[in-house]
N, C-alpha and C. Protein backbone atom coordinates (compact mmCIF):
# COMPACT_ATOMS: atom_id res chain seq x y z
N UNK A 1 65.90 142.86 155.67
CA UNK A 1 66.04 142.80 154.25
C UNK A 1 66.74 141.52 153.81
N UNK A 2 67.81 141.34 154.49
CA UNK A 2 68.62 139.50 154.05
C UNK A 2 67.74 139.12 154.41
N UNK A 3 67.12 138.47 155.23
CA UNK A 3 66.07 137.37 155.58
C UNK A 3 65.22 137.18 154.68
N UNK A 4 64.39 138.32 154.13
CA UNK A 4 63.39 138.38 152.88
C UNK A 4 64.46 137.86 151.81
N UNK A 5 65.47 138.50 151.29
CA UNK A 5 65.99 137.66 150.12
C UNK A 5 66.39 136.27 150.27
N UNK A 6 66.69 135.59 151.57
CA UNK A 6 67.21 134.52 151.28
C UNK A 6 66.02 133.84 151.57
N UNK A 7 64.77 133.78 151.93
CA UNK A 7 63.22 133.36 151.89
C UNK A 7 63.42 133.17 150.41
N UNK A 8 63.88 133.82 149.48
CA UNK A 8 63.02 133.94 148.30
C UNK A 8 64.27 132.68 147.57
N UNK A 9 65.05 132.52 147.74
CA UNK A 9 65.49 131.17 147.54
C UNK A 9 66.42 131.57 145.90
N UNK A 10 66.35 132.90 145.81
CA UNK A 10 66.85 133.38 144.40
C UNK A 10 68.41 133.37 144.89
N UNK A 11 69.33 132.18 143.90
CA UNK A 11 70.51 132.47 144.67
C UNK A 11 71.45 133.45 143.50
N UNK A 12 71.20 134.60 142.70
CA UNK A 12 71.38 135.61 142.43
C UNK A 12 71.50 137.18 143.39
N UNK A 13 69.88 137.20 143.88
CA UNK A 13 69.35 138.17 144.71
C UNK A 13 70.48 137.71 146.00
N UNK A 14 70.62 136.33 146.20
CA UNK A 14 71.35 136.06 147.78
C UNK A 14 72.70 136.58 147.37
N UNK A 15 73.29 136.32 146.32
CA UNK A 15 74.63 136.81 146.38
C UNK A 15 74.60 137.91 145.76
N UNK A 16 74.02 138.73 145.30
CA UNK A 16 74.01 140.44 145.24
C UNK A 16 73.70 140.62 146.79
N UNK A 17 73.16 140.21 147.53
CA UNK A 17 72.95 140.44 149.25
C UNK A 17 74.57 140.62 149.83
N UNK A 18 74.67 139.23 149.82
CA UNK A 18 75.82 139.00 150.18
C UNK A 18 77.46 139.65 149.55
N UNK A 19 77.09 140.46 148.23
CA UNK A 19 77.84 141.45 147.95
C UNK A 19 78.08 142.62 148.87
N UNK A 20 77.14 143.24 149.00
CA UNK A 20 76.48 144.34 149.28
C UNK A 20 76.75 144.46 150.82
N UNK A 21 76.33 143.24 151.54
CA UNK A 21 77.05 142.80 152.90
C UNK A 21 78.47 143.48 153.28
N UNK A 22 79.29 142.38 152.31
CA UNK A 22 80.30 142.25 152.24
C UNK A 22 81.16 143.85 151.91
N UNK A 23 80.62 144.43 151.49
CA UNK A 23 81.06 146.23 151.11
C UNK A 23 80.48 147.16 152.50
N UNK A 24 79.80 146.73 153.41
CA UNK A 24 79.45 147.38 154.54
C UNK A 24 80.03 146.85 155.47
N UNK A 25 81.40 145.62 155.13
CA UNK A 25 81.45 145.07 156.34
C UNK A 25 81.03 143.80 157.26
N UNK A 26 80.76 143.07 156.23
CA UNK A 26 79.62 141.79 157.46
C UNK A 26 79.78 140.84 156.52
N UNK A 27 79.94 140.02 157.42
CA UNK A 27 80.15 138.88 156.57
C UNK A 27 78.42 137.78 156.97
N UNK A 28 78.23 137.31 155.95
CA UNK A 28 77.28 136.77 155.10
C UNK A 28 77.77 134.64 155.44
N UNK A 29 76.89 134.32 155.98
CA UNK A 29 76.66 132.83 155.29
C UNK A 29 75.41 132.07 155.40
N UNK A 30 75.46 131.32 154.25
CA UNK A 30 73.98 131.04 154.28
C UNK A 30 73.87 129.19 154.45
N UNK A 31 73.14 128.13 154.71
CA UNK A 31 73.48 126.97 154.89
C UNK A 31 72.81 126.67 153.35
N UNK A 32 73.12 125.61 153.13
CA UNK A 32 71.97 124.54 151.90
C UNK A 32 70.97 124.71 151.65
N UNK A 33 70.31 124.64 153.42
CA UNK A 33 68.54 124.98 153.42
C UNK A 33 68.47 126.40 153.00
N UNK A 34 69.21 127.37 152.59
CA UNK A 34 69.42 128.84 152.70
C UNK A 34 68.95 129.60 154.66
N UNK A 35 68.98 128.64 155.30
CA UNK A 35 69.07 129.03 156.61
C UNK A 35 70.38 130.16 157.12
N UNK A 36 70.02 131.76 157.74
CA UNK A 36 71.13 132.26 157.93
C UNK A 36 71.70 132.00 159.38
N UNK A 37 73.48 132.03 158.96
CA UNK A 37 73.69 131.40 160.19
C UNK A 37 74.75 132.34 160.66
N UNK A 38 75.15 133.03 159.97
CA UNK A 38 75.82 134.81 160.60
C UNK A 38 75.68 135.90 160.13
N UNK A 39 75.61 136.97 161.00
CA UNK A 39 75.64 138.09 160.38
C UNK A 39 76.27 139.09 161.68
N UNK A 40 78.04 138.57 161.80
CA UNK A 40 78.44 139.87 162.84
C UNK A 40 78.42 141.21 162.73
């Protein structure tokens, strides 16, 4: 499901992701290119 939102390049949808992450626990980062580069 992150992978599809951050494809879509919407950086709204990425940081409601990265909310949502962040409330389950996981931390979230995304590069420039929106390339993901963690998800422990």
């Amino acid at each position: 499901m992150l992978n599809a939102v951050i494809a879509t390049g919407d950086k709204a949808q990425i940081a409601a992701a990265q909310a949502k992450a962040a409330s389950l626990g996981l931390q979230v980062e995304i590069d420039s290119a929106g390339k993901l580069l963690s998800n422990p």
